[in-house]
C-alpha atoms as a PDB file:
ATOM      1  CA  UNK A   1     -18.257 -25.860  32.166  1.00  0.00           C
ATOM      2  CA  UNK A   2     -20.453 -24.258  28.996  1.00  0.00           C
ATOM      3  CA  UNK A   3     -19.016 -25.848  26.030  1.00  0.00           C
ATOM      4  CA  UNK A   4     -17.870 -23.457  23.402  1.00  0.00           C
ATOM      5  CA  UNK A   5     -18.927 -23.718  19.480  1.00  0.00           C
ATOM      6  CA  UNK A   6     -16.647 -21.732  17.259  1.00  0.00           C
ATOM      7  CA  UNK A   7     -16.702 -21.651  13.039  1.00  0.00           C
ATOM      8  CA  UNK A   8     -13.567 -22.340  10.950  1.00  0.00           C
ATOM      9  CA  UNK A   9     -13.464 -19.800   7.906  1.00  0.00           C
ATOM     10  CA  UNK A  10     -11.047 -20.634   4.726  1.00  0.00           C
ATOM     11  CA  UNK A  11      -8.991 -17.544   3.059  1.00  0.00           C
ATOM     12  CA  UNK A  12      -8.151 -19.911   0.406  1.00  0.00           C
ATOM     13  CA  UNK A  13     -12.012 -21.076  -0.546  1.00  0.00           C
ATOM     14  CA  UNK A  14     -13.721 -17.744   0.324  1.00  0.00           C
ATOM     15  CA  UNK A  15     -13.697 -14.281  -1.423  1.00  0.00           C
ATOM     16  CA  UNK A  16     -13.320 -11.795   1.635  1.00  0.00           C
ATOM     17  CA  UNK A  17     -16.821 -10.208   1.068  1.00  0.00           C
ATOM     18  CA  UNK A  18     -18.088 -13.742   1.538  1.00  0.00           C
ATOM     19  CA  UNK A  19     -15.747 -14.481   4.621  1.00  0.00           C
ATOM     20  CA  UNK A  20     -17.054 -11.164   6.089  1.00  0.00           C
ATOM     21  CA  UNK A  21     -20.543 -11.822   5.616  1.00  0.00           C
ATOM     22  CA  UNK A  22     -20.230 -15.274   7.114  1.00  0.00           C
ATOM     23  CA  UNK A  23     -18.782 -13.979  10.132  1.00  0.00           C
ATOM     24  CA  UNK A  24     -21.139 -11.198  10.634  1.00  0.00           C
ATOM     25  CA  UNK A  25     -23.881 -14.279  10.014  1.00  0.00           C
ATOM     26  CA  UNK A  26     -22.366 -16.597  12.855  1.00  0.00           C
ATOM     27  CA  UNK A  27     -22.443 -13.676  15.499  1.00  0.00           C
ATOM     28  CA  UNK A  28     -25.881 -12.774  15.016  1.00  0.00           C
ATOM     29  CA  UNK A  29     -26.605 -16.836  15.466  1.00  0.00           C
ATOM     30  CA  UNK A  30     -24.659 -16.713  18.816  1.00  0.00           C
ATOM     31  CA  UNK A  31     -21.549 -18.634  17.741  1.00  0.00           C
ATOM     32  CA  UNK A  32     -18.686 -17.936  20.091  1.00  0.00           C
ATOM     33  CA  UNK A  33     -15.336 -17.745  17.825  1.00  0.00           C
ATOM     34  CA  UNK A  34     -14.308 -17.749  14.360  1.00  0.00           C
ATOM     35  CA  UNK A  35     -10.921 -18.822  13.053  1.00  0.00           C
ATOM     36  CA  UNK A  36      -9.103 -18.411   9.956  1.00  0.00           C
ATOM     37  CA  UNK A  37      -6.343 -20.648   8.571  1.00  0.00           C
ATOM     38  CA  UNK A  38      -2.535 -19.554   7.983  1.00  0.00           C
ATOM     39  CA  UNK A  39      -1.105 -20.237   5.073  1.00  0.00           C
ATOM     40  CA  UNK A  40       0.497 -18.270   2.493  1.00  0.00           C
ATOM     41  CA  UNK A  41      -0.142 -20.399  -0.613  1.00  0.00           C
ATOM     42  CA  UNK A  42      -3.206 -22.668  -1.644  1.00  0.00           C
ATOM     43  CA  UNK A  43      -2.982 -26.097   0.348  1.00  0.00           C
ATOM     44  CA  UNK A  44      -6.761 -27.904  -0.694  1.00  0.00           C
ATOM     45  CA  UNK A  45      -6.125 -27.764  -4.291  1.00  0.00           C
ATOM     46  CA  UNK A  46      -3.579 -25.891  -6.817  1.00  0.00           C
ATOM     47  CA  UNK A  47      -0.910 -23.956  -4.550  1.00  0.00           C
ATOM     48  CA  UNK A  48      -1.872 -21.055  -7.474  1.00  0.00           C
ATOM     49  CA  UNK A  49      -5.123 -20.794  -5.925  1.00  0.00           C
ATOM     50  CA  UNK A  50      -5.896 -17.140  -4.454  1.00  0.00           C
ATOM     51  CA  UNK A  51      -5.608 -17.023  -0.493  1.00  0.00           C
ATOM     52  CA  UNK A  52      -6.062 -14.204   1.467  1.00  0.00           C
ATOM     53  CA  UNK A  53      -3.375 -13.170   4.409  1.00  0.00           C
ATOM     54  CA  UNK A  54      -5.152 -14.296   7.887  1.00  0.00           C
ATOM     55  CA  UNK A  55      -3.360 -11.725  10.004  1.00  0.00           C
ATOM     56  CA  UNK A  56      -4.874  -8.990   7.779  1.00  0.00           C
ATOM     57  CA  UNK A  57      -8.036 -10.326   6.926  1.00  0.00           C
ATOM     58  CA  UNK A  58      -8.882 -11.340  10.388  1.00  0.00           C
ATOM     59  CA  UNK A  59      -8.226  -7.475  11.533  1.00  0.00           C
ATOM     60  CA  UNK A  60     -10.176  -6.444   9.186  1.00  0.00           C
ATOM     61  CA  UNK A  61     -13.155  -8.994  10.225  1.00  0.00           C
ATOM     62  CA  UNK A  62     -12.727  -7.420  13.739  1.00  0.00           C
ATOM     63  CA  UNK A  63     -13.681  -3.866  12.808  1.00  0.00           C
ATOM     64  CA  UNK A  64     -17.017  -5.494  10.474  1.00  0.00           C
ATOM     65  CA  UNK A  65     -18.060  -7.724  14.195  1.00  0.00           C
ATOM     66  CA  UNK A  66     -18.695  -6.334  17.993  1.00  0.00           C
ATOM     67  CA  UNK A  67     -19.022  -9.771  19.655  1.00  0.00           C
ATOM     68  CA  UNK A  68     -17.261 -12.652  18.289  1.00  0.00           C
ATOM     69  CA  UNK A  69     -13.955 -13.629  19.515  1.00  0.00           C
ATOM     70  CA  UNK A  70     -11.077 -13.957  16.806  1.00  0.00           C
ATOM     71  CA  UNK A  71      -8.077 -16.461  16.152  1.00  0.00           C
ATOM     72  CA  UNK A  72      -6.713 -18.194  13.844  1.00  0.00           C
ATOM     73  CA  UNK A  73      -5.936 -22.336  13.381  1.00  0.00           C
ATOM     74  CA  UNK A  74      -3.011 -21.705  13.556  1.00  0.00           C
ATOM     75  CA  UNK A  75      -0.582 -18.845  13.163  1.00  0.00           C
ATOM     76  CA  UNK A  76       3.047 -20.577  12.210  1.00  0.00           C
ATOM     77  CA  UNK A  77       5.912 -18.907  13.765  1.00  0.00           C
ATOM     78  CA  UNK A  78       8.660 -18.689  11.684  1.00  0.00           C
ATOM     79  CA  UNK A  79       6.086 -16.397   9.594  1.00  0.00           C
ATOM     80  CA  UNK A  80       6.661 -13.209  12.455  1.00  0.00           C
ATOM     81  CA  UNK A  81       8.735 -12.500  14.657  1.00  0.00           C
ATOM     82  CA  UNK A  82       7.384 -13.366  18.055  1.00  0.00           C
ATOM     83  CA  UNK A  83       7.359 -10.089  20.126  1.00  0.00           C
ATOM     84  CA  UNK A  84       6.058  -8.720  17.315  1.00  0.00           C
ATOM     85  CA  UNK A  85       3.401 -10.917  17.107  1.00  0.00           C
ATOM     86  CA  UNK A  86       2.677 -10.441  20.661  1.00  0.00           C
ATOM     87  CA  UNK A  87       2.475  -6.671  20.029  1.00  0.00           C
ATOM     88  CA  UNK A  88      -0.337  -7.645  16.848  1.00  0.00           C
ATOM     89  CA  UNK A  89      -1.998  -9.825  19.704  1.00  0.00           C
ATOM     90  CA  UNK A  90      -2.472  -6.869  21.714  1.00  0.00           C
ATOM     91  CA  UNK A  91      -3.460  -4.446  19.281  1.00  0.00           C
ATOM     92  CA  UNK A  92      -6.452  -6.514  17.453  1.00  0.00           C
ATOM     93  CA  UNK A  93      -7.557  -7.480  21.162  1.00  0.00           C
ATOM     94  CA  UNK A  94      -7.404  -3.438  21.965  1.00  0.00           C
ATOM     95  CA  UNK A  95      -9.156  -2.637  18.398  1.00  0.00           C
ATOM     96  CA  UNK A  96     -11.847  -5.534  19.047  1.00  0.00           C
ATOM     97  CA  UNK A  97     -12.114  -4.459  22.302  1.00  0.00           C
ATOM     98  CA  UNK A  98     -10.882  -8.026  24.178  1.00  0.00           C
ATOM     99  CA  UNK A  99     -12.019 -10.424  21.555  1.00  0.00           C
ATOM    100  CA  UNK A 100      -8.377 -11.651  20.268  1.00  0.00           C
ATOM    101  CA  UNK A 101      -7.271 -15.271  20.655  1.00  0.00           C
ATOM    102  CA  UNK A 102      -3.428 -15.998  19.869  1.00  0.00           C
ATOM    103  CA  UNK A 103      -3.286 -19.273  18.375  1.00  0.00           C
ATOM    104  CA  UNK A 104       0.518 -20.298  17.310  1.00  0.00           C
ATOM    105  CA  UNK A 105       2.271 -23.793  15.978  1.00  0.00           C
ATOM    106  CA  UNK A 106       5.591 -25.161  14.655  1.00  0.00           C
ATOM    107  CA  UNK A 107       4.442 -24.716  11.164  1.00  0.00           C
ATOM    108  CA  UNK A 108       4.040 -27.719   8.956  1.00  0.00           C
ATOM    109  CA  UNK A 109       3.635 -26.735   5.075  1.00  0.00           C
ATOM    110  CA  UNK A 110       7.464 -27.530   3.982  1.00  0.00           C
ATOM    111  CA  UNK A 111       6.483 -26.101   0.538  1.00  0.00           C
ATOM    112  CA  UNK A 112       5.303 -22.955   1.276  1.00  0.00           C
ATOM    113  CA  UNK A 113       8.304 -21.923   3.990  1.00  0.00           C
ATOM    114  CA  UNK A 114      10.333 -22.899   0.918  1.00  0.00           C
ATOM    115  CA  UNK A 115       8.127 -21.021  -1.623  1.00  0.00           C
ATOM    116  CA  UNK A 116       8.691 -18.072   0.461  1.00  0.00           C
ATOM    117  CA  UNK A 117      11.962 -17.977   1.790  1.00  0.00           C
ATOM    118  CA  UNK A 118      11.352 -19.332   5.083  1.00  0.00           C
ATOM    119  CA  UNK A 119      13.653 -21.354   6.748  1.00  0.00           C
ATOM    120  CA  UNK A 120      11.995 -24.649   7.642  1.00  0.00           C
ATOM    121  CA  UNK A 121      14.568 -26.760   9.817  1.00  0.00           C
ATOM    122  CA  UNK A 122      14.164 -29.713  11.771  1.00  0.00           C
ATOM    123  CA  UNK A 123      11.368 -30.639  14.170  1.00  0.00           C
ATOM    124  CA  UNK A 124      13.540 -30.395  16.731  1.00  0.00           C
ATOM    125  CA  UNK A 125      14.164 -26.628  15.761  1.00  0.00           C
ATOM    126  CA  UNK A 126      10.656 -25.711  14.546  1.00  0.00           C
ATOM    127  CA  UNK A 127      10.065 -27.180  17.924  1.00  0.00           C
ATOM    128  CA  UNK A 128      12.688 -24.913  19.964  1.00  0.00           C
ATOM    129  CA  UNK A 129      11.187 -21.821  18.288  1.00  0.00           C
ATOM    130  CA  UNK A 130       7.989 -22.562  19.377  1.00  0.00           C
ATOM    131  CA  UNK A 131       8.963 -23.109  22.890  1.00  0.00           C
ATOM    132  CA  UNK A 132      10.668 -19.419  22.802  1.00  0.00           C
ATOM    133  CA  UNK A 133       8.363 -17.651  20.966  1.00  0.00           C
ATOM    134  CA  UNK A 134       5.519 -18.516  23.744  1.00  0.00           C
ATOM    135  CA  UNK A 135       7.864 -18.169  26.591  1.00  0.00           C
ATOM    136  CA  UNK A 136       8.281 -14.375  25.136  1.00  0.00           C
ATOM    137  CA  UNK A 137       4.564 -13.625  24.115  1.00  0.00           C
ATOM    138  CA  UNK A 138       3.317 -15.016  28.006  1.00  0.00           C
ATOM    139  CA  UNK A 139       6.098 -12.487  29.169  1.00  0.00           C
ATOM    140  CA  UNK A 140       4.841  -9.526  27.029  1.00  0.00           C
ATOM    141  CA  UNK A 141       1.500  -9.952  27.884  1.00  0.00           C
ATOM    142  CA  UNK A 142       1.769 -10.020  31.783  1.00  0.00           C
ATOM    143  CA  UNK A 143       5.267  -8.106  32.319  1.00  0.00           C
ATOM    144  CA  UNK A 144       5.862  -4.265  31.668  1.00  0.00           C
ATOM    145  CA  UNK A 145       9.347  -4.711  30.312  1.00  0.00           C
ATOM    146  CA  UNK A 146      10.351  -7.997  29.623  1.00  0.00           C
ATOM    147  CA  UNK A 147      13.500  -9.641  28.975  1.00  0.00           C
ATOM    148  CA  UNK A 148      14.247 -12.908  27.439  1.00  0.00           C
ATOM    149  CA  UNK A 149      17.211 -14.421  25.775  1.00  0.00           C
ATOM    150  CA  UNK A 150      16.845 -17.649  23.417  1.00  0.00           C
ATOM    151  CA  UNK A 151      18.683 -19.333  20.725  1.00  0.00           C
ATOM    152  CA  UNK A 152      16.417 -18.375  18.261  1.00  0.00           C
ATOM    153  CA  UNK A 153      14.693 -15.151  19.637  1.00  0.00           C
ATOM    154  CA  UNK A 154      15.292 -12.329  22.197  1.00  0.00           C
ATOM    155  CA  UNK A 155      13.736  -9.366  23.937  1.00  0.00           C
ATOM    156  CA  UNK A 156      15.344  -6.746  26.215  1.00  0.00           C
ATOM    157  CA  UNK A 157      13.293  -4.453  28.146  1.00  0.00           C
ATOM    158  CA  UNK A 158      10.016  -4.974  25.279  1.00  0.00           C
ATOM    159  CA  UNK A 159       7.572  -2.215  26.257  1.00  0.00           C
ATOM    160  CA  UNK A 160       4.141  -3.830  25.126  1.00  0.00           C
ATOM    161  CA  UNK A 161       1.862  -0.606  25.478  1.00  0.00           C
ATOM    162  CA  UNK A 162      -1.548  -0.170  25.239  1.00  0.00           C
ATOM    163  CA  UNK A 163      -1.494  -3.683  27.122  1.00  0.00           C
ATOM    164  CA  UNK A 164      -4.359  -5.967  26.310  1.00  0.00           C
ATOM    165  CA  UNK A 165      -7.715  -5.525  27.145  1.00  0.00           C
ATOM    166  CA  UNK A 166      -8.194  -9.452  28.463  1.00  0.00           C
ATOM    167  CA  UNK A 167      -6.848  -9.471  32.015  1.00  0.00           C
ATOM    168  CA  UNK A 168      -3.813 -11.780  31.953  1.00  0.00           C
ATOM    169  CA  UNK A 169      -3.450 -10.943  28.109  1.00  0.00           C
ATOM    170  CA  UNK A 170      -4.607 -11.992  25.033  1.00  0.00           C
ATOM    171  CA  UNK A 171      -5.197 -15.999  25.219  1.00  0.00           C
ATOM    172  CA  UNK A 172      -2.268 -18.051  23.658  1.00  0.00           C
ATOM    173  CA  UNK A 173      -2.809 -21.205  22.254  1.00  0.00           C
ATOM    174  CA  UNK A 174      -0.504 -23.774  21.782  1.00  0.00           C
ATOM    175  CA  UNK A 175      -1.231 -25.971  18.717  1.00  0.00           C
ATOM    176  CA  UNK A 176      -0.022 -29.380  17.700  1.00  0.00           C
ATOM    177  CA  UNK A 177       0.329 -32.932  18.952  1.00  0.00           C
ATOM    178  CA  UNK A 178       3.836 -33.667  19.659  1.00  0.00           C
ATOM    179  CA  UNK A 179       3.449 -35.399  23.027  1.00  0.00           C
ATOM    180  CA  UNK A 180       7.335 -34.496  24.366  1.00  0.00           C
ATOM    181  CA  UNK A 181       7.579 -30.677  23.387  1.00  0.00           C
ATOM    182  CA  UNK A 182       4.318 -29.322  21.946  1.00  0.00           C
ATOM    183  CA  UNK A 183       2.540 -30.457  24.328  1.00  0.00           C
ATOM    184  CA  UNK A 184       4.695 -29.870  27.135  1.00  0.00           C
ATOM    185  CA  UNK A 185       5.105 -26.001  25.988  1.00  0.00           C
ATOM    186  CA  UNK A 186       1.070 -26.170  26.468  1.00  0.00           C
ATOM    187  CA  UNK A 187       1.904 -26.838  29.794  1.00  0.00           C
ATOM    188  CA  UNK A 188       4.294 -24.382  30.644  1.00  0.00           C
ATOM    189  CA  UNK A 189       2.704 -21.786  28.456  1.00  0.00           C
ATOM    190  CA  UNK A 190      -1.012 -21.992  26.846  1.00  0.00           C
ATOM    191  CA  UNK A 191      -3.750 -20.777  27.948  1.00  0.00           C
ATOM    192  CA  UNK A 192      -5.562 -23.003  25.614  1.00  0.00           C
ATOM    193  CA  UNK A 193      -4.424 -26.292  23.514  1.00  0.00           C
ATOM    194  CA  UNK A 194      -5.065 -27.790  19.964  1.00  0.00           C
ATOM    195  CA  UNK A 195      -3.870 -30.944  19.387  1.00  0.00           C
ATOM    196  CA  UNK A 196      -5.955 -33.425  17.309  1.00  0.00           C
ATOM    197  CA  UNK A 197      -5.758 -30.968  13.874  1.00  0.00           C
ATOM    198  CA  UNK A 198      -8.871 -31.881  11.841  1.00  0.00           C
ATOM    199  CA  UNK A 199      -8.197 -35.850  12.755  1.00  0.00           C
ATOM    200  CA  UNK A 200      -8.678 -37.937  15.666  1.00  0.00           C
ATOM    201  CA  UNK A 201     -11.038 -40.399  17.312  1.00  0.00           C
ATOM    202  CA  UNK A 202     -12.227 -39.372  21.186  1.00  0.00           C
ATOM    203  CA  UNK A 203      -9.730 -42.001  22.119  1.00  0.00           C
ATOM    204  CA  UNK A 204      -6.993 -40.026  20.437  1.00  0.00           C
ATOM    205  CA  UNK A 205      -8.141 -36.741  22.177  1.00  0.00           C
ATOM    206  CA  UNK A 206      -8.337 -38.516  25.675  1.00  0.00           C
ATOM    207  CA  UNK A 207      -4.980 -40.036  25.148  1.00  0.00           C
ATOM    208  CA  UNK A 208      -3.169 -36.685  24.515  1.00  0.00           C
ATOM    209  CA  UNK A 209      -5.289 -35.218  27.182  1.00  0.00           C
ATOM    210  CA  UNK A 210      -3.757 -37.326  29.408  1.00  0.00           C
ATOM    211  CA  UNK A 211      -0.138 -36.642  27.821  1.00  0.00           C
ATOM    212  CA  UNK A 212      -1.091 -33.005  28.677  1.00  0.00           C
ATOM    213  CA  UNK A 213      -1.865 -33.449  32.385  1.00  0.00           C
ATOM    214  CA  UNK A 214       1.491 -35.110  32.723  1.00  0.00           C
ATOM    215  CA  UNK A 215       3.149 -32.437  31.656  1.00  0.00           C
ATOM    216  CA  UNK A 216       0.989 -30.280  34.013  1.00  0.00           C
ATOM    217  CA  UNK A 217       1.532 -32.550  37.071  1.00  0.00           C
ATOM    218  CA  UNK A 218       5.996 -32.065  36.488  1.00  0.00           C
ATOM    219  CA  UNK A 219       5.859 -28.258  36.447  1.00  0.00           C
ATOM    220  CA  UNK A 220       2.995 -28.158  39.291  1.00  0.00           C
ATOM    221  CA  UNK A 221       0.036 -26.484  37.122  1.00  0.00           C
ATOM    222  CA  UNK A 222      -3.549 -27.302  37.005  1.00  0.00           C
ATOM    223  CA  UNK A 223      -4.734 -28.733  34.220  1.00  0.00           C
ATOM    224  CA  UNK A 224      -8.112 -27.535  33.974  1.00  0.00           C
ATOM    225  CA  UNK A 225      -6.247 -24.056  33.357  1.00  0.00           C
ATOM    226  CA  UNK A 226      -5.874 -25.231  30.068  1.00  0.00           C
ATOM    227  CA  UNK A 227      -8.996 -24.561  28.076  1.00  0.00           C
ATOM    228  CA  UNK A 228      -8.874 -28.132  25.459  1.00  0.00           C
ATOM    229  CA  UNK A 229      -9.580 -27.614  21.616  1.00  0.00           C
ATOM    230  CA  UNK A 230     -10.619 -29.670  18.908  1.00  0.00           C
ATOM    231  CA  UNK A 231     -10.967 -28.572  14.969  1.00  0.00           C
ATOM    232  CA  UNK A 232     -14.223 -31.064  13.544  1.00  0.00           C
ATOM    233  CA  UNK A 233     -14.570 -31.506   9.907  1.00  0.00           C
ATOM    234  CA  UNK A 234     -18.303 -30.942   9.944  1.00  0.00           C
ATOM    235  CA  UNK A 235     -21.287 -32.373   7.514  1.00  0.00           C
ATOM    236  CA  UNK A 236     -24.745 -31.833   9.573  1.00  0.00           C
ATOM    237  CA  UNK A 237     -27.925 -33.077   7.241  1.00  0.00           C
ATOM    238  CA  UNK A 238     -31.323 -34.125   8.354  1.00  0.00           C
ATOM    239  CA  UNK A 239     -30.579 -37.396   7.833  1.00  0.00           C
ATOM    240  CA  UNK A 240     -27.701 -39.461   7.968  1.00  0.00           C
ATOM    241  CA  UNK A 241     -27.702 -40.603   4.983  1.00  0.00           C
ATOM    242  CA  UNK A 242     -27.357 -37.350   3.207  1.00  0.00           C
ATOM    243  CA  UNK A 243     -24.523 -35.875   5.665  1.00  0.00           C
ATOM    244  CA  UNK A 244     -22.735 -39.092   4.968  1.00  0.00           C
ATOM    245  CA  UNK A 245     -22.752 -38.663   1.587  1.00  0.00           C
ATOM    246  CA  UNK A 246     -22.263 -34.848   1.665  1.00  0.00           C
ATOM    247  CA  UNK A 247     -18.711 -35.943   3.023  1.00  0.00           C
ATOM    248  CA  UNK A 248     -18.073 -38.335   1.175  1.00  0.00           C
ATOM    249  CA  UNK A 249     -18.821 -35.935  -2.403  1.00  0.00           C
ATOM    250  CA  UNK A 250     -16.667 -33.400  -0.013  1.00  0.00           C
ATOM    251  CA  UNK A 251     -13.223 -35.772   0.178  1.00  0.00           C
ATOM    252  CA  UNK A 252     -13.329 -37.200  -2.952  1.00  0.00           C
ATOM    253  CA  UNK A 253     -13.194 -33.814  -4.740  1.00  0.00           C
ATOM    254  CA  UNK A 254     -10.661 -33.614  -2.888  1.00  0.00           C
ATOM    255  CA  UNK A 255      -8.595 -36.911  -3.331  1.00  0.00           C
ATOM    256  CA  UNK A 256      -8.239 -38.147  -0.030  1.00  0.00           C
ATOM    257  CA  UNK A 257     -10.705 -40.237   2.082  1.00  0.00           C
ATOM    258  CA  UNK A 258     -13.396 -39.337   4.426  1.00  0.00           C
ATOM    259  CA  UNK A 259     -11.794 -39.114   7.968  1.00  0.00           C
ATOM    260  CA  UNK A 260     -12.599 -38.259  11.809  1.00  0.00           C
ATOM    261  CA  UNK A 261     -15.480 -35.005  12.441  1.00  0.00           C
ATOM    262  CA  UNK A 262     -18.973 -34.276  13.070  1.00  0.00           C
ATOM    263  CA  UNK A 263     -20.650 -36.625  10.656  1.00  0.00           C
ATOM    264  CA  UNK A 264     -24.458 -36.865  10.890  1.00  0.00           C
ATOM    265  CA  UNK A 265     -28.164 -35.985  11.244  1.00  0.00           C
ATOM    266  CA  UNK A 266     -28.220 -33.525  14.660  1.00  0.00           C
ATOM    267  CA  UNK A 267     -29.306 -36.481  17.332  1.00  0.00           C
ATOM    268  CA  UNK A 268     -26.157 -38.600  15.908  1.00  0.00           C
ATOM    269  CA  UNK A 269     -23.639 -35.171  16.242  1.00  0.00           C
ATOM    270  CA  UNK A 270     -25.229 -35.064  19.549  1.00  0.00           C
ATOM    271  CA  UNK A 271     -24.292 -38.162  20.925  1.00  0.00           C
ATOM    272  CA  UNK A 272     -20.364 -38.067  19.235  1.00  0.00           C
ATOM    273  CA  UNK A 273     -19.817 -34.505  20.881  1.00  0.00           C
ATOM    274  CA  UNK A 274     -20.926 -35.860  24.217  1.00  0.00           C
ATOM    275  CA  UNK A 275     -17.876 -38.845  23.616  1.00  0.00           C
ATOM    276  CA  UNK A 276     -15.372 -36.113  22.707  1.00  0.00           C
ATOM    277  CA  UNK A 277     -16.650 -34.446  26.035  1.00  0.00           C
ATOM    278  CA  UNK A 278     -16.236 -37.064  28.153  1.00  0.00           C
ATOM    279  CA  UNK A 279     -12.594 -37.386  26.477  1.00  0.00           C
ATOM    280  CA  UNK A 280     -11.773 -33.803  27.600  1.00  0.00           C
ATOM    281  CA  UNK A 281     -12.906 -31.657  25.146  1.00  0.00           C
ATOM    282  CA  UNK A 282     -13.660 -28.265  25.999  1.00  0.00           C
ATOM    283  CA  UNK A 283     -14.531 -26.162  22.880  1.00  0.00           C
ATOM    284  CA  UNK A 284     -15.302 -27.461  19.026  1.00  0.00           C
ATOM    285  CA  UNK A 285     -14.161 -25.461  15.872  1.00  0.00           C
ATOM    286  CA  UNK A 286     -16.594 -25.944  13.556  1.00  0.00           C
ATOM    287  CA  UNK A 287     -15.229 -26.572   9.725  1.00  0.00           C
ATOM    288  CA  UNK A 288     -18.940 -26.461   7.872  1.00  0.00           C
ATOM    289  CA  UNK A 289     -17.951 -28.304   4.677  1.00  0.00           C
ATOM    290  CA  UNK A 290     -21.320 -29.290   3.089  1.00  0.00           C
ATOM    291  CA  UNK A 291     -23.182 -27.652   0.231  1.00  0.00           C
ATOM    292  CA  UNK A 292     -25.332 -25.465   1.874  1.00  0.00           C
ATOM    293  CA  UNK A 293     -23.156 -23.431   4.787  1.00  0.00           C
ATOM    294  CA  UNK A 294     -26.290 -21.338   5.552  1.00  0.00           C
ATOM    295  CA  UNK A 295     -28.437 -24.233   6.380  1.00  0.00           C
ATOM    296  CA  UNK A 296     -25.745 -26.342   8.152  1.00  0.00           C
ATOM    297  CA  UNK A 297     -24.921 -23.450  10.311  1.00  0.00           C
ATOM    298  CA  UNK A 298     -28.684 -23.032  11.548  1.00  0.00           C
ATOM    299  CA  UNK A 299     -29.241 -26.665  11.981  1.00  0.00           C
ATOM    300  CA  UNK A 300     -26.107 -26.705  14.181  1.00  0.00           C
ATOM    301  CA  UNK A 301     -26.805 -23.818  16.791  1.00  0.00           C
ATOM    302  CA  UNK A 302     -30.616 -24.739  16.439  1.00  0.00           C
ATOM    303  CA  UNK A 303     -30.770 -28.761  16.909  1.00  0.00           C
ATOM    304  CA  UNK A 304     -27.341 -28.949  18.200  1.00  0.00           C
ATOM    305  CA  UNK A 305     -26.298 -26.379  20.762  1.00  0.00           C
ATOM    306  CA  UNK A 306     -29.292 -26.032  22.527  1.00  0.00           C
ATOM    307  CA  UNK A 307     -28.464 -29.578  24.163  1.00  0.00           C
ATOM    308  CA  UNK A 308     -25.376 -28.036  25.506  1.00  0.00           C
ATOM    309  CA  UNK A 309     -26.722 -24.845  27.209  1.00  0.00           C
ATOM    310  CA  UNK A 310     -28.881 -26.712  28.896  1.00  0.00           C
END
């Protein structure tokens, strides 16, 4: 299988004309998906700082790009109702013309469900939500009027018209860790999965990889239907001692250590994408964190990705 390379864009760090310009920028290198964050509120620093709306800003990245497929990391739930999302789904994928990728989670942020009025619940429930609102969105995507009646959500007879361009609907995928629901709903439901968030040795991946084809063996599914994710924090340098340090400038601005990503001249990125293949990785989001995006993006897809299209 061709190994996939998309870019992780910030609403919170970026200005839109700057998160439009670097997405026009990755398509003409080649890059196969961007994805924008969902949050309502800042999360890296103050919670005052400005931070744009993915679900609009996204849509309007789609009509400034012809190519590049679209998602985010990660839409949370309890932010839209699901059918409705489902009908969003369809539209951007109609309006991009079969690029959209549906990316949805529990939701995690307890602050800003509060700070907005969101109800945040347990686990258990964020976890039961999730559960129905991809049983619903698989059924509006493949049925012509679906029905579906849950605890938490319902449809009855949900025309989803224009239907999506992708055959078999716009790709959901399931994101988060939790090895006895999450990743079980993966298995009954996504079309792709997410679940090492920005952390996580190749052990880790290969570990929940292997949680994942459980689940897939109990309901009878393949699981190389299940196209497998993983979000690297990503500081490319010529050398290794200037990516290293890069990061480590990076994390300390912003109080917390240096943890798990792409950390590394090109040959040494190389070698720790081939280990996070051989753990079961599929596609890499790419979060380009140094100081010069522009140069860290070419040295990627010219030093990097060429190994992989080999």
């Amino acid at each position: 299988m061709k190994i996939k390379f998309g870019v992780f864009l910030s609403p919170e760090l970026l200005k839109y004309s700057e998160m439009e310009n670097r997405a026009r920028y990755v398509e003409q290198l080649g890059y196969h998906s961007i994805w924008i964050s969902d949050h309502i509120q800042g999360v890296y620093k103050a919670l005052s700082a400005p931070r744009l709306e993915s679900w609009t800003a996204i849509t309007a990245i789609a009509a400034k790009t012809t190519k590049i497929k679209l998602g985010h990391l990660t839409l949370a739930v309890p932010f839209r109702n699901p059918p409705l999302l489902a009908k969003m789904a369809t539209t951007l994928d109609v309006i991009s013309e079969g690029r959209a990728i549906l990316s949805i989670g529990a939701g995690w942020y307890e602050r800003e469900f509060k700070a907005y009025g969101y109800h945040f619940g347990d686990l258990r429930s964020r976890s039961d939500r999730l559960e129905e609102a991809a049983a619903i969105i698989k059924k509006m995507m493949t049925l012509e009027k679906p029905s579906y009646n849950g605890k938490y959500y319902s449809i009855n007879k949900a025309y989803n018209n224009p239907r999506p361009v992708q055959k078999g609907g716009v790709p959901l995928m399931i994101a988060g860790g939790g090895e006895k629901r999450t990743l079980r709903t993966c298995a009954l439901y996504g079309d792709m999965s997410n679940y090492a968030i920005w952390r996580g040795t190749a052990e880790d991946f290969r570990r929940k990889t292997m949680v994942l084809e459980a689940h897939c063996d109990e309901i009878s599914r393949k699981p190389e239907e299940i196209l497998k994710t993983w979000p690297a924090f990503t500081f490319i340098a010529s050398t290794e001692e200037t990516a290293e340090k890069n990061a480590e400038n990076y994390f300390k601005g912003m109080g917390a250590d240096v943890v798990a990503g792409l950390i590394g001249s090109p040959e040494a990125i190389i070698q720790r994408i081939y280990e996070y293949i051989d753990a079961g990785t599929q596609m890499f989001i790419l979060s380009f964190l140094g100081p010069n995006w522009i140069e860290e993006v070419d040295l990627f897809m010219d030093k990097v990705i060429p190994e992989f299209r080999k």
